[in-house]
N, C-alpha and C. Protein backbone atom coordinates (compact mmCIF):
# COMPACT_ATOMS: atom_id res chain seq x y z
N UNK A 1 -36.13 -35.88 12.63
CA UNK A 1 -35.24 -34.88 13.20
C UNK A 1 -35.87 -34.39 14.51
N UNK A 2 -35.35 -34.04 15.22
CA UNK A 2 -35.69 -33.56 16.91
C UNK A 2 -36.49 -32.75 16.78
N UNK A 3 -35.81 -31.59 16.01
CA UNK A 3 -36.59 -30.34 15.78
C UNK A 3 -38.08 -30.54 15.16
N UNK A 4 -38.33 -31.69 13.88
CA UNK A 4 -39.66 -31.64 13.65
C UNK A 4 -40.61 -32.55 14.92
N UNK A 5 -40.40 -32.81 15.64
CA UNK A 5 -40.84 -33.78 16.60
C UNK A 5 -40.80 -32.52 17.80
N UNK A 6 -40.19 -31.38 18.18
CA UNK A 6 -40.43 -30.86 19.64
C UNK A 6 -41.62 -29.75 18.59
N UNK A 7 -41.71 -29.55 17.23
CA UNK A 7 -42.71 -28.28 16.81
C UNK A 7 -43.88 -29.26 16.30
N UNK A 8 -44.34 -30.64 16.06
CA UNK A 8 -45.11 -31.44 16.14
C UNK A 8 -45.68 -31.66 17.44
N UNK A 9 -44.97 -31.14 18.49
CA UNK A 9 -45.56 -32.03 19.54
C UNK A 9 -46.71 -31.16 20.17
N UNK A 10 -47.60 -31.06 21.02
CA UNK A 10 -48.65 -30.52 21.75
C UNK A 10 -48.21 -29.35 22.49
N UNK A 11 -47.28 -30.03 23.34
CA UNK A 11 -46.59 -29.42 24.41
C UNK A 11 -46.10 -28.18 24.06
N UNK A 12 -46.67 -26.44 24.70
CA UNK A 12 -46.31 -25.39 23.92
C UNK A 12 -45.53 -24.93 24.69
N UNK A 13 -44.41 -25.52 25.78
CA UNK A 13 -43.31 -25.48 26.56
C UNK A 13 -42.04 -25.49 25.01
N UNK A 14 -42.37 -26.28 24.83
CA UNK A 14 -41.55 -27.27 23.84
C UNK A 14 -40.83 -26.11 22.68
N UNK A 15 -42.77 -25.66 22.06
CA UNK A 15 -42.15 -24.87 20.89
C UNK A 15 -41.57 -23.17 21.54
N UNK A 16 -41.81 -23.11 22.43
CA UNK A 16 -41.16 -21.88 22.80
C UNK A 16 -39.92 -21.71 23.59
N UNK A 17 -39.69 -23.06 24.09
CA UNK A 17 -37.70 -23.50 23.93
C UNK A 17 -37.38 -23.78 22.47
N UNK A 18 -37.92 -24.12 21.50
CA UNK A 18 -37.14 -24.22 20.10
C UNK A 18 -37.26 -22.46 19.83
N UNK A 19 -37.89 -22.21 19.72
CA UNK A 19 -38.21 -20.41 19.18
C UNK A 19 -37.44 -20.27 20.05
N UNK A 20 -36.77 -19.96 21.20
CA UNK A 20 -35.85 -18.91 21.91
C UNK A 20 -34.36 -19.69 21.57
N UNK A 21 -34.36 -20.99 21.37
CA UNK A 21 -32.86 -21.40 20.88
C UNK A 21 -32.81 -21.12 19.83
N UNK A 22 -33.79 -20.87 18.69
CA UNK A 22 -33.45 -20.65 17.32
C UNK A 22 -33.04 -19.23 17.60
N UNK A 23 -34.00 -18.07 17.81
CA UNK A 23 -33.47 -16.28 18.17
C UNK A 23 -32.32 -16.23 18.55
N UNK A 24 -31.80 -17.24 19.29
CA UNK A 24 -30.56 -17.27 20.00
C UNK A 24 -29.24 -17.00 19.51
N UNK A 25 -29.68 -18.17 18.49
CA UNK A 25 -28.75 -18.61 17.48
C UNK A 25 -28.83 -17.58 16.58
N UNK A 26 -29.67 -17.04 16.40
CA UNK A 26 -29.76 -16.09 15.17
C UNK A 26 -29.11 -14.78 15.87
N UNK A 27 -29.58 -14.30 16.87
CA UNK A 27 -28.87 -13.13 17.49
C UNK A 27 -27.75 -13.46 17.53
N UNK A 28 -26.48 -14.92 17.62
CA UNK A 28 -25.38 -14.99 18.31
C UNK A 28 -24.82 -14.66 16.79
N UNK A 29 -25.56 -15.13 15.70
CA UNK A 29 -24.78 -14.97 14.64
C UNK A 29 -24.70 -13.41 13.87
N UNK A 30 -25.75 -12.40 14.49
CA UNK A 30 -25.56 -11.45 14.17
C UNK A 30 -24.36 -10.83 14.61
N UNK A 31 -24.21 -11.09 15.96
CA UNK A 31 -23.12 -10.51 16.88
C UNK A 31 -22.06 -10.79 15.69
N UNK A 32 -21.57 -11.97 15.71
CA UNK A 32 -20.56 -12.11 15.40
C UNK A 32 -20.41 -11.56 13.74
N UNK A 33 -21.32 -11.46 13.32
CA UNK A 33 -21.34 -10.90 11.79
C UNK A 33 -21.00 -9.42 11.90
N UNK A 34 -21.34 -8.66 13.20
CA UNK A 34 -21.28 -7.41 13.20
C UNK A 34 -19.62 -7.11 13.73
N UNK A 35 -18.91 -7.97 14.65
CA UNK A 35 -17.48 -8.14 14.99
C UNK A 35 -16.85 -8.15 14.25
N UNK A 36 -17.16 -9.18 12.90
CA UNK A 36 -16.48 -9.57 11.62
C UNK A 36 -16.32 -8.00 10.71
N UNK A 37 -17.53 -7.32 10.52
CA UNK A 37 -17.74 -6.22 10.00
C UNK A 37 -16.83 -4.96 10.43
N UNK A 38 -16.39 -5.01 11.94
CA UNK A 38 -16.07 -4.14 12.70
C UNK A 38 -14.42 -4.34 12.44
N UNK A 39 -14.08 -5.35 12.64
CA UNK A 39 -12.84 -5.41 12.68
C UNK A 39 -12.08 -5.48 11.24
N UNK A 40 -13.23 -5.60 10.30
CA UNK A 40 -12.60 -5.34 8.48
C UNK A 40 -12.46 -4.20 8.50
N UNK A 41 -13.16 -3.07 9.21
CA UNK A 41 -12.47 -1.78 9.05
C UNK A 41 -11.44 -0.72 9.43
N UNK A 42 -11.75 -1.65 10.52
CA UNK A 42 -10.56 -1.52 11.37
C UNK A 42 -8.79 -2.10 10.90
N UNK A 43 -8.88 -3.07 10.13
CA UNK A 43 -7.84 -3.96 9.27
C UNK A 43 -7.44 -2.58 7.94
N UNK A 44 -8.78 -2.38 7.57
CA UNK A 44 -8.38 -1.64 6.63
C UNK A 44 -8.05 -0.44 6.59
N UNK A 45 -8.68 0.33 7.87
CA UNK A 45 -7.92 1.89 8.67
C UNK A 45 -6.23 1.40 8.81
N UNK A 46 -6.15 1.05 9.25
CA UNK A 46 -4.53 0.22 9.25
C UNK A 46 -4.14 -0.29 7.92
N UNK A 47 -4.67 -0.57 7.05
CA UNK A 47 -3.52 -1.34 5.76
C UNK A 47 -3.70 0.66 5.21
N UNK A 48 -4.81 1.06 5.21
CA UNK A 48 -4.83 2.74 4.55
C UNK A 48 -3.48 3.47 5.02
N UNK A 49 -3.53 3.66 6.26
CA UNK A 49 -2.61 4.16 7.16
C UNK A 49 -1.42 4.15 6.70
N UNK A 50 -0.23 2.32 7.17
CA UNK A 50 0.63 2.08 6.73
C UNK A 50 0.84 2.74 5.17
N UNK A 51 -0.09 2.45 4.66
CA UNK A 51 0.16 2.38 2.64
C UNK A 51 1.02 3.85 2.92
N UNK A 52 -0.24 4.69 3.58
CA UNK A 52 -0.24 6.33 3.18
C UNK A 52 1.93 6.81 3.72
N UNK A 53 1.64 6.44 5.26
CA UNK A 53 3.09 6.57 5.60
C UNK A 53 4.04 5.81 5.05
N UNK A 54 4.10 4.92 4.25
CA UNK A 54 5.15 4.21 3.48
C UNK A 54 5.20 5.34 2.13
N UNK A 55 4.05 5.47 1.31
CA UNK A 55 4.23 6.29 0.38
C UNK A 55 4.48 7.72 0.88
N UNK A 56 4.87 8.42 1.78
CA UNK A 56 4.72 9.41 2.73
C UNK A 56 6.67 9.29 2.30
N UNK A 57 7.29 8.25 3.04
CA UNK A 57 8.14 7.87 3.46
C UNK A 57 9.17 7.87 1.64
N UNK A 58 9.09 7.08 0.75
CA UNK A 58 9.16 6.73 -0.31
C UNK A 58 9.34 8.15 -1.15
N UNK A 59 8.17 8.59 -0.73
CA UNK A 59 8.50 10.42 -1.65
C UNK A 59 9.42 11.46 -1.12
N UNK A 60 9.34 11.65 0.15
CA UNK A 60 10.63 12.37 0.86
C UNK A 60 11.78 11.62 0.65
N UNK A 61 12.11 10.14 0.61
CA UNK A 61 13.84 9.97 0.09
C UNK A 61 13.93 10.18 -1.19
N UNK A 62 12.86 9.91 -1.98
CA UNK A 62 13.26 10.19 -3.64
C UNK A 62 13.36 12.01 -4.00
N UNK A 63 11.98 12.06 -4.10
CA UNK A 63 11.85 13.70 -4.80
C UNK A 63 12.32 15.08 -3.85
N UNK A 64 12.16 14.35 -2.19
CA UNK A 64 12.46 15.80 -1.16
C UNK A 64 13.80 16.02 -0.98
N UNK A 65 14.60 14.59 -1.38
CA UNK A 65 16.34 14.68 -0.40
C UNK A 65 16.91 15.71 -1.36
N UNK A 66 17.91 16.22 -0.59
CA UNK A 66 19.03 17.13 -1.36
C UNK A 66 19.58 16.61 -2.42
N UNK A 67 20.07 15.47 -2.46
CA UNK A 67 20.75 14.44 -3.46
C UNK A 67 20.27 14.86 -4.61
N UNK A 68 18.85 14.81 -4.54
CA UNK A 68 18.00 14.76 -5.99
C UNK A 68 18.39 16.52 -6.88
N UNK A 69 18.28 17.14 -5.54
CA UNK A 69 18.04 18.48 -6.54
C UNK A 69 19.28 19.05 -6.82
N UNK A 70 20.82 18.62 -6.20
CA UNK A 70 22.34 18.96 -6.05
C UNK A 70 22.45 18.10 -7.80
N UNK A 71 21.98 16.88 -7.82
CA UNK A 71 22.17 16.23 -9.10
C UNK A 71 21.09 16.78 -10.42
N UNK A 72 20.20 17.54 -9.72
CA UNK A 72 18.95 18.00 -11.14
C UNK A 72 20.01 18.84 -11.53
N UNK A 73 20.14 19.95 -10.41
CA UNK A 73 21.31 21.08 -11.57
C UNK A 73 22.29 20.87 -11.60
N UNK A 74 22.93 19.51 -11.62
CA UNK A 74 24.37 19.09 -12.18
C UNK A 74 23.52 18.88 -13.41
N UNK A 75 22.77 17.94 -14.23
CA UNK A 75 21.71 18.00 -15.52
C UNK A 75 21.27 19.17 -16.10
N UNK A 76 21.21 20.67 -15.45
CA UNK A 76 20.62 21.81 -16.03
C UNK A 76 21.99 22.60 -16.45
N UNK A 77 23.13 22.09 -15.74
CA UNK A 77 24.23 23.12 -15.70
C UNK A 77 25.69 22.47 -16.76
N UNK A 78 25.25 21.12 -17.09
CA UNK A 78 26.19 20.43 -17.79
C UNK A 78 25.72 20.45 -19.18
N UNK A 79 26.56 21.45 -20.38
CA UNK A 79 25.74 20.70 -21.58
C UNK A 79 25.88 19.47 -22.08
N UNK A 80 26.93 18.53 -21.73
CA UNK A 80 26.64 17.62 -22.38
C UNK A 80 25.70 16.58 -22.22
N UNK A 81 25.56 16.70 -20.03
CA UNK A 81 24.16 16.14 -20.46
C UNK A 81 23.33 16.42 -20.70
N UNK A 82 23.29 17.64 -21.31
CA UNK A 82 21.77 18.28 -21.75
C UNK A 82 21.34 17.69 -22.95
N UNK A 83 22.73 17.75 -23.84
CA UNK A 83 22.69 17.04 -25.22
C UNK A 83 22.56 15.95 -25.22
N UNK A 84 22.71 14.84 -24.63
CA UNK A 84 22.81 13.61 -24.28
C UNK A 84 20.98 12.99 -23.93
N UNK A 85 20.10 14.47 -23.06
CA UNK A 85 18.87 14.03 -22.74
C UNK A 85 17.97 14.25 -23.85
N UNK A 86 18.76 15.10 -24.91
CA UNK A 86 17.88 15.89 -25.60
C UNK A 86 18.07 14.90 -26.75
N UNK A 87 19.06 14.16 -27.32
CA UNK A 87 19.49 12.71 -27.96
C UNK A 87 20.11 13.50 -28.96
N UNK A 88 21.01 14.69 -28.87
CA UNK A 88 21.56 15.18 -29.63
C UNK A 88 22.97 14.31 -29.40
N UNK A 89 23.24 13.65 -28.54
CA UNK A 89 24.67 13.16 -27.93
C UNK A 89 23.78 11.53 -28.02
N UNK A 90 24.74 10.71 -28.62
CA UNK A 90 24.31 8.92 -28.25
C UNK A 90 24.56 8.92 -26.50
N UNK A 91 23.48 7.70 -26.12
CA UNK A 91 23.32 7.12 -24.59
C UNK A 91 25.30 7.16 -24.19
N UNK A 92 25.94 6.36 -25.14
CA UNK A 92 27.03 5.88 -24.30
C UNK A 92 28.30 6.74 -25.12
N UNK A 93 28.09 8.22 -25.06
CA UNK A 93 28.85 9.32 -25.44
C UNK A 93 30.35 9.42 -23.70
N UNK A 94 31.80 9.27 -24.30
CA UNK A 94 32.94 8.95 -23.22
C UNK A 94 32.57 9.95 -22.58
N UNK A 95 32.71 11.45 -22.81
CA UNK A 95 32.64 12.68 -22.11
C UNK A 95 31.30 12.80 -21.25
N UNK A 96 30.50 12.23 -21.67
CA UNK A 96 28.70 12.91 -20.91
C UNK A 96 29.04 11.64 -20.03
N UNK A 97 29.21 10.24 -20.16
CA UNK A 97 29.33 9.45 -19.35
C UNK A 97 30.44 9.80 -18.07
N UNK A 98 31.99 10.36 -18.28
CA UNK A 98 32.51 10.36 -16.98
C UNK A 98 31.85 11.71 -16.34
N UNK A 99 31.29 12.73 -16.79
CA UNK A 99 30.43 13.70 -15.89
C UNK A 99 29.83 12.77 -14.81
N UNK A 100 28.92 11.90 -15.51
CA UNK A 100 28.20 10.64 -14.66
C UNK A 100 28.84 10.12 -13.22
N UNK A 101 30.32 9.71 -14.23
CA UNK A 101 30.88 9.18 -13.56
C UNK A 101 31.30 9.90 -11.80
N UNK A 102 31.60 11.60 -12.24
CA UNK A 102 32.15 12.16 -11.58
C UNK A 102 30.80 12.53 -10.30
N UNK A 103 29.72 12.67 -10.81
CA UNK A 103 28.16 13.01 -10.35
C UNK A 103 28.24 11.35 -8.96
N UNK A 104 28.50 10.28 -9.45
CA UNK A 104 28.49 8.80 -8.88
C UNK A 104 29.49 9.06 -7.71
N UNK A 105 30.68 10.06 -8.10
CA UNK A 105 31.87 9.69 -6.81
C UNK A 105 31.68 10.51 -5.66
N UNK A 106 30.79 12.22 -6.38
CA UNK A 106 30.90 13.16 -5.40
C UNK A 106 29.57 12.38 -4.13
N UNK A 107 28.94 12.10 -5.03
CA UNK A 107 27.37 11.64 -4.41
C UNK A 107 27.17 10.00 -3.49
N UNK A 108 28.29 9.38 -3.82
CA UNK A 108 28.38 7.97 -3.54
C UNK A 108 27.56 7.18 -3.93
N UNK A 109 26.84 7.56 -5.19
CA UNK A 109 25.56 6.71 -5.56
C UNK A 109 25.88 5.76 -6.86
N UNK A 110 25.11 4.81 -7.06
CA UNK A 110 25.37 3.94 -7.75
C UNK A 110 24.98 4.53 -9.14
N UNK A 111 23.75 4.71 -8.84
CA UNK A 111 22.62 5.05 -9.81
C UNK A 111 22.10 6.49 -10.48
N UNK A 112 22.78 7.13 -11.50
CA UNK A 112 23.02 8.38 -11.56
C UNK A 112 22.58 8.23 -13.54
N UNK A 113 21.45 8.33 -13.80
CA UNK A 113 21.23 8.37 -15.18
C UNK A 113 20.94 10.04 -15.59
N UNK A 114 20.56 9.61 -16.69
CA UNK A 114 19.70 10.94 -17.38
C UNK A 114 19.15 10.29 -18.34
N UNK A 115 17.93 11.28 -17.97
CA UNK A 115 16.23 10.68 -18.43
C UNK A 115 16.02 12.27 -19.18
């Protein structure tokens, strides 16, 4: 191999061009190990970020909109679906269901249970 032949050889030109190409190499790979390092946190300040404003985003249309709380006390103010949550009324009771129904037309929503 080259390398055992220029640190065999006499010539102390030789071994101190192999020693500064080896440091070389070793410094170039730090660099780049430290870039690699730099920019994973940077990746991950950004995936944190997005997550936070998506879940940010996700909780104000569900739990903050008006929708939610106009339909909680249609649930606090109706007994039958009270009876219906409380399982005093079966799931698919005609009367507690068109309340539902009526909760679906004022609201335009598809999706109108009780839990």
């Amino acid at each position: 191999m080259f390398l055992d032949k220029v640190l065999d050889s006499n010539a102390p030109g030789k071994r101190g061009l192999a020693l500064v190409a080896a440091l070389a190499m070793f410094g170039a790979w730090l660099v780049v190990q430290g870039v690699v390092h730099w920019r994973a946190g940077e990746r991950e300040e950004d995936r944190a970020r997005q997550l936070q404003q998506t879940s940010d985003l996700l909780i104000s249309q569900t739990t903050g909109g008006s929708m939610l709380g106009a339909v909680s006390l249609l649930g606090l103010s109706e007994p039958l679906l009270k009876d219906m949550a409380t399982g005093k009324l079966p799931p698919d009771h005609p009367e507690a269901l068109s309340r539902l129904g009526v909760a679906r037309g004022r609201f335009l929503v598809n999706g109108v249970y009780v839990m």
